[in-house]
N, C-alpha and C. Protein backbone atom coordinates (compact mmCIF):
# COMPACT_ATOMS: atom_id res chain seq x y z
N UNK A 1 183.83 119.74 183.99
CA UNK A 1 184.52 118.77 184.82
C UNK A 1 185.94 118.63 184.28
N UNK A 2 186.72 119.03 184.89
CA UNK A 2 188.37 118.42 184.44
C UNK A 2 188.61 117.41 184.64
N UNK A 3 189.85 117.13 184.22
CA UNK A 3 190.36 115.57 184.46
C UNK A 3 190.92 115.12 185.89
N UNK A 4 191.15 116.60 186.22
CA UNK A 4 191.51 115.96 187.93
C UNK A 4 190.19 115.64 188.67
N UNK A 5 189.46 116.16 188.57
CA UNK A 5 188.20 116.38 189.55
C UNK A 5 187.43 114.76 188.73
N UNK A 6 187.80 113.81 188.29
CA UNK A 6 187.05 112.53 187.52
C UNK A 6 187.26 111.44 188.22
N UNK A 7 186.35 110.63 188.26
CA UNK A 7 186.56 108.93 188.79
C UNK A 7 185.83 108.53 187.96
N UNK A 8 186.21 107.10 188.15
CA UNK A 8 186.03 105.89 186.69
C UNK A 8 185.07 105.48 187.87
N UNK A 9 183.82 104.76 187.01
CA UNK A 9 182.82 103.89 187.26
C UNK A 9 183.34 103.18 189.14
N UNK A 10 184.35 102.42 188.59
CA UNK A 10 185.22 100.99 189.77
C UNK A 10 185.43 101.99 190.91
N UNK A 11 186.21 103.72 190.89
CA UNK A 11 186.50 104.46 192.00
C UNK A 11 185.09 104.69 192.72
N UNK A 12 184.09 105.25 191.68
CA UNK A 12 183.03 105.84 192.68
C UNK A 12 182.06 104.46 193.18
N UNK A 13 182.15 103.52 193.16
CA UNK A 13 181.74 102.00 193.36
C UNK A 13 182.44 101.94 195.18
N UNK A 14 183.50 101.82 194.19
CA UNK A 14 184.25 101.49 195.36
C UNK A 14 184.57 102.63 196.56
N UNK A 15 184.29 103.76 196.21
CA UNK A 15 184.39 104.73 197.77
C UNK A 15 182.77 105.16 198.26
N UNK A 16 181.86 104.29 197.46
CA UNK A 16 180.37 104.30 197.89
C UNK A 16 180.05 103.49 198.59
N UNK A 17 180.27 102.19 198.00
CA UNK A 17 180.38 100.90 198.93
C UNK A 17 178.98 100.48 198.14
N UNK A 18 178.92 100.92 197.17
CA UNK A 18 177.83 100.14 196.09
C UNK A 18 178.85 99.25 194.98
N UNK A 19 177.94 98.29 194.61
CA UNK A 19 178.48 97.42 193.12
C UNK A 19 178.07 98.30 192.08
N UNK A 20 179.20 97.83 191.19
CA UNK A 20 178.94 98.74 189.48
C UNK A 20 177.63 98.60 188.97
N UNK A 21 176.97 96.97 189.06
CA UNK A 21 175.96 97.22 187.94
C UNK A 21 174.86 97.91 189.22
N UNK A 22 175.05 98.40 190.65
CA UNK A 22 173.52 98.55 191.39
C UNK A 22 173.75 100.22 191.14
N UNK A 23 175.11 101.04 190.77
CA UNK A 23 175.03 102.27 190.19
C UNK A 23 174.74 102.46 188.65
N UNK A 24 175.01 101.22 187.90
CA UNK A 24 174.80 101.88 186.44
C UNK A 24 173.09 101.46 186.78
N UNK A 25 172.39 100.86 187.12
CA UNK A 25 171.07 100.73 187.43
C UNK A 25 170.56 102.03 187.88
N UNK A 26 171.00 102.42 188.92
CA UNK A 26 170.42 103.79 189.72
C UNK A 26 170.71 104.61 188.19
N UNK A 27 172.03 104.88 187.90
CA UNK A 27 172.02 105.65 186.94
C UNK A 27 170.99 105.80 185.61
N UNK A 28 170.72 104.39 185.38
CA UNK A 28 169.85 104.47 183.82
C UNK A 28 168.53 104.99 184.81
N UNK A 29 168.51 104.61 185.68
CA UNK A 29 167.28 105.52 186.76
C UNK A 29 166.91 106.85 186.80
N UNK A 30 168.22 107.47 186.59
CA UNK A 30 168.23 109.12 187.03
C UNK A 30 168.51 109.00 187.97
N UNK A 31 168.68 108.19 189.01
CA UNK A 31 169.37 108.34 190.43
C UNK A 31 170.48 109.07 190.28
N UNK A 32 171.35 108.69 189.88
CA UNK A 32 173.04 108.81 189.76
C UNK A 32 173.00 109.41 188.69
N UNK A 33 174.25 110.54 188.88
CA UNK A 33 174.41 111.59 188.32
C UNK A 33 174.82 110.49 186.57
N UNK A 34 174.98 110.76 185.56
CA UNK A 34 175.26 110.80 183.91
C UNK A 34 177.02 110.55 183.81
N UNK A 35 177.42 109.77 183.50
CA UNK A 35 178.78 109.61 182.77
C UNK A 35 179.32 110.70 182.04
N UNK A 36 180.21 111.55 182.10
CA UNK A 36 180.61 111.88 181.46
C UNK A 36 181.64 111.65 180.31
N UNK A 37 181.74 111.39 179.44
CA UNK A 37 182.79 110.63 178.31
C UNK A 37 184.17 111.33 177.91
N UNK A 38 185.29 110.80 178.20
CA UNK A 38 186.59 111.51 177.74
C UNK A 38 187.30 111.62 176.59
N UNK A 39 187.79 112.14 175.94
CA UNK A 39 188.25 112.22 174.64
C UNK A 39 188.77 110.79 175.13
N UNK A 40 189.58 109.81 175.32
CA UNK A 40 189.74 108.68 175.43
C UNK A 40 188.76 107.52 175.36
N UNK A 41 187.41 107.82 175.51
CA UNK A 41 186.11 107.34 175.51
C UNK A 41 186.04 106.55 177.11
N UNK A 42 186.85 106.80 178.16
CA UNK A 42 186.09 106.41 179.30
C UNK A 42 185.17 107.25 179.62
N UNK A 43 184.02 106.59 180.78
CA UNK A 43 183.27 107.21 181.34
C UNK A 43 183.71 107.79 182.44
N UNK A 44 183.73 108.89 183.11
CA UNK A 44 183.46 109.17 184.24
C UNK A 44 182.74 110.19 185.00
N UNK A 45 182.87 109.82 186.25
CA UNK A 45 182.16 110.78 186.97
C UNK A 45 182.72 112.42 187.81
N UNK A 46 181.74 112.65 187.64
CA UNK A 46 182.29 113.92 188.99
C UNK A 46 182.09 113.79 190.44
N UNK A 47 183.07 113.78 191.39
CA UNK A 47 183.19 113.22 192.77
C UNK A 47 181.57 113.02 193.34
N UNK A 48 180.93 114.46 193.30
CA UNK A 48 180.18 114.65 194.16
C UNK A 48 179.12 113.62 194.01
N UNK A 49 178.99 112.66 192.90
CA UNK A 49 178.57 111.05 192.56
C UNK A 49 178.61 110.81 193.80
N UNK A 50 179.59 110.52 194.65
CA UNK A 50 179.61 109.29 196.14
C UNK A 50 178.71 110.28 196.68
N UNK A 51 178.49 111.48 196.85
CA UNK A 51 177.29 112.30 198.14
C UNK A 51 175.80 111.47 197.38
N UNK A 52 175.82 111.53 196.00
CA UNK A 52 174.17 111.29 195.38
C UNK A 52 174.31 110.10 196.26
N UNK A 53 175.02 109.00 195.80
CA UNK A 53 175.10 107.44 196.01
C UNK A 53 174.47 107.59 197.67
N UNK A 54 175.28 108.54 198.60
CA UNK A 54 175.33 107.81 200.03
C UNK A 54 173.66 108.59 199.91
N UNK A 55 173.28 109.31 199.45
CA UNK A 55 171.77 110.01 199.55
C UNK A 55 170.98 108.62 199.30
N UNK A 56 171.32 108.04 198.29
CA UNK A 56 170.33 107.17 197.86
C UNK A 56 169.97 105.88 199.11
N UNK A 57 171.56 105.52 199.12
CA UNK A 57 171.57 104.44 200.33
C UNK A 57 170.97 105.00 201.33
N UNK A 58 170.79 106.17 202.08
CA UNK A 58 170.36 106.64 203.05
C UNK A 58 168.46 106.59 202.88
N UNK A 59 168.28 106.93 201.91
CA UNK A 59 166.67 106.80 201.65
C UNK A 59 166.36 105.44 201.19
N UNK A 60 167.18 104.68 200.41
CA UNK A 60 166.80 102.81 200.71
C UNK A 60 166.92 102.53 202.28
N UNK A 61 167.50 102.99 202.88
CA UNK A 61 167.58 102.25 203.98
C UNK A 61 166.15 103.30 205.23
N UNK A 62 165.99 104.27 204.37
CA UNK A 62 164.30 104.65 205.03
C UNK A 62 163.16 103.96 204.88
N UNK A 63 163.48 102.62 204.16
CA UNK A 63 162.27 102.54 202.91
C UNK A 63 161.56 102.78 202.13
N UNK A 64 162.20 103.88 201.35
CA UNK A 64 161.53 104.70 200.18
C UNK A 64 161.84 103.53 199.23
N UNK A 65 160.98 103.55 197.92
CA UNK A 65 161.24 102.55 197.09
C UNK A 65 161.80 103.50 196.10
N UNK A 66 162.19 102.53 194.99
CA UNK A 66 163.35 103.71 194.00
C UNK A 66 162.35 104.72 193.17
N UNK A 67 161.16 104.64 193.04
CA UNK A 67 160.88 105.63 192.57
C UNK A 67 160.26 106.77 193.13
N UNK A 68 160.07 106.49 194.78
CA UNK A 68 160.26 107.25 195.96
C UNK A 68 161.74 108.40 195.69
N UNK A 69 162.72 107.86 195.60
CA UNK A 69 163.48 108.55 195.73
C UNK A 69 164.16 109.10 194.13
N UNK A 70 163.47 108.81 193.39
CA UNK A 70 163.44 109.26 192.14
C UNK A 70 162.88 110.65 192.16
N UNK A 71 161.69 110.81 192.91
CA UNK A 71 161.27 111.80 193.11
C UNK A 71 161.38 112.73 194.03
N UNK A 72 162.35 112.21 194.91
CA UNK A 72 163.28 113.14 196.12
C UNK A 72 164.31 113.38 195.18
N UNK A 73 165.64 113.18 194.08
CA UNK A 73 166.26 113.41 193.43
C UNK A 73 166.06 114.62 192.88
N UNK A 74 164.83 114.21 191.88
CA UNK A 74 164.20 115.47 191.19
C UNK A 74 164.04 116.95 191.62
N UNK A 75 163.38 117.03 192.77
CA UNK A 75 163.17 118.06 193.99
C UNK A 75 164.31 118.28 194.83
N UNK A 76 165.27 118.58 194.02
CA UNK A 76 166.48 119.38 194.21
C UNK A 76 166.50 121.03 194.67
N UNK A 77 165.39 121.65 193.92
CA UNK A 77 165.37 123.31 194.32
C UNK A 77 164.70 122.95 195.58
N UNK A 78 165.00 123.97 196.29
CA UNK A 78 164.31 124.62 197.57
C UNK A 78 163.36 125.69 197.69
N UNK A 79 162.50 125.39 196.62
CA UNK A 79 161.54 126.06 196.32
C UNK A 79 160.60 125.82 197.12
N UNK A 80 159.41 126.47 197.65
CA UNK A 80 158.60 125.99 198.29
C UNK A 80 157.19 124.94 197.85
N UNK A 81 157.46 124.80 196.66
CA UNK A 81 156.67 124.17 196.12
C UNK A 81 157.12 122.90 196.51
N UNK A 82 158.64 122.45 195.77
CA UNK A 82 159.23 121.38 195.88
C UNK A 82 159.42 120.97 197.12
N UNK A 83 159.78 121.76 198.26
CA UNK A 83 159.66 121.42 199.32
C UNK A 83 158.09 120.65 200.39
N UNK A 84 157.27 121.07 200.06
CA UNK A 84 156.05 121.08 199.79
C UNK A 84 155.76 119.42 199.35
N UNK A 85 155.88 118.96 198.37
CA UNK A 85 156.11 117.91 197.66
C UNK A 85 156.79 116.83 198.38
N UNK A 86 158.15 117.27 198.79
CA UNK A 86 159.50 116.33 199.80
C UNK A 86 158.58 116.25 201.56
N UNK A 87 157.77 116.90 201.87
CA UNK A 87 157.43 116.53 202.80
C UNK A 87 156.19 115.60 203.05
N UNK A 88 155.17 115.93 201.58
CA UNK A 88 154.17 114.84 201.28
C UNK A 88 154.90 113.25 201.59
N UNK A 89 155.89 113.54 200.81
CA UNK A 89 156.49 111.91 200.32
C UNK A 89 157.09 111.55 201.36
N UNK A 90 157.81 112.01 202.57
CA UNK A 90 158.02 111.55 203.40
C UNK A 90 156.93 111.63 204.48
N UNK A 91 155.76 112.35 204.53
CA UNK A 91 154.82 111.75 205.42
C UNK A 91 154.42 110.45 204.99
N UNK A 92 154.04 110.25 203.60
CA UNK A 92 153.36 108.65 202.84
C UNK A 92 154.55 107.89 203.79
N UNK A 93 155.66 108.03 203.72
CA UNK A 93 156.21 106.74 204.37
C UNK A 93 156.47 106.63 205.97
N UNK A 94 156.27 107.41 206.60
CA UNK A 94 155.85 107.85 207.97
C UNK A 94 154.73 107.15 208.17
N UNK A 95 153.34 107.00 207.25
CA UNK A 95 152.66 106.08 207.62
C UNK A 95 152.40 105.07 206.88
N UNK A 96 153.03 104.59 205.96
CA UNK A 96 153.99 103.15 205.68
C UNK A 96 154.49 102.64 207.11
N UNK A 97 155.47 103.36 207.12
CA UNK A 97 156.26 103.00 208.41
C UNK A 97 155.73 102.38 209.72
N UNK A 98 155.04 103.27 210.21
CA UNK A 98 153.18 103.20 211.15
C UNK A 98 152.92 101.83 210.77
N UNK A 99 152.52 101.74 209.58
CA UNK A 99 151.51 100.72 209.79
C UNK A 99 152.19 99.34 209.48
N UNK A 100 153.51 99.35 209.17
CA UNK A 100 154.31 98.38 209.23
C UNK A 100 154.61 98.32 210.40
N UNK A 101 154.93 98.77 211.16
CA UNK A 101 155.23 98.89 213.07
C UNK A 101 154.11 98.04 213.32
N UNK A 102 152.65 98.34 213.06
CA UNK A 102 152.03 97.94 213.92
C UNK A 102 151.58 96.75 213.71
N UNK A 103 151.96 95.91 212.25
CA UNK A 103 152.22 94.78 211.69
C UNK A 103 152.92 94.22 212.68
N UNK A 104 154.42 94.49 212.25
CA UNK A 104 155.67 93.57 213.17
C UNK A 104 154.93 93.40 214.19
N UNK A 105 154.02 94.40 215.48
CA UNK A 105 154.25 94.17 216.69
C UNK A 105 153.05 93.16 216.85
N UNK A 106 151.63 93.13 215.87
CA UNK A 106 151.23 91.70 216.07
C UNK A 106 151.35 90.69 215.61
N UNK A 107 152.70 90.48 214.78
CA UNK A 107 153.47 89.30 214.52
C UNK A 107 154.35 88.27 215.56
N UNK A 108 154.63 90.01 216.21
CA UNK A 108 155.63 89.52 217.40
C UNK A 108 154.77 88.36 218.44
N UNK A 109 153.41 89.35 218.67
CA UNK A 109 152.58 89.12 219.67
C UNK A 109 152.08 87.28 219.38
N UNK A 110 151.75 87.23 218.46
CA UNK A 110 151.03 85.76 217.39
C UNK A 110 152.46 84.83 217.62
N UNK A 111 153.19 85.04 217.34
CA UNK A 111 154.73 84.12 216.91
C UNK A 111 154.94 83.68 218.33
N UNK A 112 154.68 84.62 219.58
CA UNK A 112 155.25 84.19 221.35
C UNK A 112 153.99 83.83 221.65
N UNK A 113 152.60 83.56 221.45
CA UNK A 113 151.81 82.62 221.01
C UNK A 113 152.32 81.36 221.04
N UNK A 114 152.50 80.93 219.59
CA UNK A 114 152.72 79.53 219.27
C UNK A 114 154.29 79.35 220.16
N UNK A 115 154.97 80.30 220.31
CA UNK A 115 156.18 79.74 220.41
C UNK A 115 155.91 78.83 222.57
N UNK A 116 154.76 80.17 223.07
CA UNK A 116 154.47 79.64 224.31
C UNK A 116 153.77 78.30 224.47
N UNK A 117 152.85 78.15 223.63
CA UNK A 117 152.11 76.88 223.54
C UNK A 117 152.81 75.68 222.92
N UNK A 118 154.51 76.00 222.18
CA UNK A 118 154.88 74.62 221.71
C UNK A 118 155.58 73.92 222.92
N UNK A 119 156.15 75.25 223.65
CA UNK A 119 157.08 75.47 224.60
C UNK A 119 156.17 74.10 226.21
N UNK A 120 155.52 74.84 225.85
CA UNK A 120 154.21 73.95 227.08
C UNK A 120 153.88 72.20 226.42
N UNK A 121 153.69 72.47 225.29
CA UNK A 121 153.67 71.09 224.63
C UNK A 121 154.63 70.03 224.69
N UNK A 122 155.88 70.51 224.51
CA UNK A 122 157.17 69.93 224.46
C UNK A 122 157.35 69.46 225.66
N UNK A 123 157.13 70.03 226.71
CA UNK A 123 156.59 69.45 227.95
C UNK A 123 156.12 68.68 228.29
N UNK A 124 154.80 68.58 228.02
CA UNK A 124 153.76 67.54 227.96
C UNK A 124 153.86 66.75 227.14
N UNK A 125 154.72 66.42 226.23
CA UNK A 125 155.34 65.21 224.79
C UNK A 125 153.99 65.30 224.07
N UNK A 126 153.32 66.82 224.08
CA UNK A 126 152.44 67.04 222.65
C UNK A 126 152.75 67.41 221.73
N UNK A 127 154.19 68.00 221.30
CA UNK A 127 154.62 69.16 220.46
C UNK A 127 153.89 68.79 218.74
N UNK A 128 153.76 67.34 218.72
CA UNK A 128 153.53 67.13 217.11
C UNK A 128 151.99 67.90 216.21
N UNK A 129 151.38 67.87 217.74
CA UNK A 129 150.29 68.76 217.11
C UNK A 129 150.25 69.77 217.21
N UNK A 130 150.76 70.48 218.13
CA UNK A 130 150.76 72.13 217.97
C UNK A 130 151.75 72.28 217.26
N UNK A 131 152.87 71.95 216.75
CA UNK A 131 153.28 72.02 215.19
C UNK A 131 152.42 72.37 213.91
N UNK A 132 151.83 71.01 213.85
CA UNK A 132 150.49 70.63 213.12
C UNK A 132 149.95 72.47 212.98
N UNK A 133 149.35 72.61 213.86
CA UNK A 133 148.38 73.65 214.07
C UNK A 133 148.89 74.82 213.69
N UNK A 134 150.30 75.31 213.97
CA UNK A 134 151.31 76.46 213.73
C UNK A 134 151.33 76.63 212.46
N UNK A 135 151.76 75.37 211.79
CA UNK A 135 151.71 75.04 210.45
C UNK A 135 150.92 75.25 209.10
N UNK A 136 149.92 74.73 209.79
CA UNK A 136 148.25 75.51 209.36
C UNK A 136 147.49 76.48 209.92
N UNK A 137 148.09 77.02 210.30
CA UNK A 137 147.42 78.45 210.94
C UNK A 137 146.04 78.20 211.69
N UNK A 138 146.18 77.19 212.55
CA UNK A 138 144.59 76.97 213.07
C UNK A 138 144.19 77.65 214.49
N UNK A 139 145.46 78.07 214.98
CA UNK A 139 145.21 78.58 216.09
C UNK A 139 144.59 80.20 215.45
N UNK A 140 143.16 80.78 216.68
CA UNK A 140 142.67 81.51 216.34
C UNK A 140 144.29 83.24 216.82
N UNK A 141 143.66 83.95 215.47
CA UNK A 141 144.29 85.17 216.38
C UNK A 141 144.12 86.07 217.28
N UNK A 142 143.61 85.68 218.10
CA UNK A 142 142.97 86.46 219.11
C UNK A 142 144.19 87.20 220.47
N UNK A 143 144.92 86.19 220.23
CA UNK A 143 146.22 86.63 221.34
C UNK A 143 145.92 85.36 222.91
N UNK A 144 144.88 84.95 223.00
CA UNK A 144 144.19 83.95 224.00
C UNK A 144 145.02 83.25 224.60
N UNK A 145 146.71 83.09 224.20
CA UNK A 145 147.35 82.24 224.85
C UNK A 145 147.72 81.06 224.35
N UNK A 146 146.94 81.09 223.06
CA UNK A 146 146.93 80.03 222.28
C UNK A 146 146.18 78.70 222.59
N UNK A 147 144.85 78.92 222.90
CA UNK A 147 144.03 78.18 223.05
C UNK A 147 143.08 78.33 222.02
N UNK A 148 142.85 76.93 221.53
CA UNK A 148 141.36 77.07 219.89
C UNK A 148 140.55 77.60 221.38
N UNK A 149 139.78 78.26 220.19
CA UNK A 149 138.32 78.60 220.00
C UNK A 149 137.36 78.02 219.28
């Protein structure tokens, strides 16, 4: 690495659009590429740091957890083995993903529930108990419209 081709900690922060300590974190991780040290004793990096960084942000924002992508890091060759491996780990979160979908959508379903039955209440100047009930989870989940059972 020469001295032209270097950025200090604050440059590659700042053209990543990460904070210092959430890269020296990734870094003591193995995420992020290693400091290199200058006869001056700064640290720095070699550019291609901001591509790891935007890799990483790109797989946090898949929902891989960091040691998800600890192990997409690693599996750098294009070997078929490793490749092999990178597609396991992104099926596991494919059905992560799945079955978080199908969470949200009967959350959605439960939440316009209560929200229909407070909606009707508020109406009728009942709202304090179907509060009550929202509150304590007494309404059954069945989807019914929000009528006990």
């Amino acid at each position: 690495m020469t001295d032209k081709a270097v950025l200090k900690i604050g440059e590659v922060a700042a053209r990543s659009g990460v904070g210092i300590d959430t890269f020296r974190y990734d870094e003591r991780l193995g995420l992020s590429p290693r400091a290199v040290h200058t006869r001056s004793g700064y640290r720095v990096y070699d550019p291609n740091a901001i591509d790891r960084i935007a890799f990483i942000k790109r797989a946090k924002s898949f929902g891989f957890a960091l040691n998800e992508i600890c192990d997409l890091v690693r599996a750098e060759t294009a070997d078929p083995e490793t490749c092999f491996t990178v597609l396991r780990v992104i099926e596991r979160k494919l059905g992560d993903l799945n079955r978080r979908h199908a969470e949200i959508k009967r959350l959605r379903r439960e939440l316009a529930v209560y929200k229909a039955t407070g909606e009707r209440a508020i109406a009728d100047d009942k709202a304090r108990p179907v509060i009550e009930d929202f509150l304590q989870g007494s309404y059954q989940r069945t989807g019914n419209g929000g009528n006990k059972t």
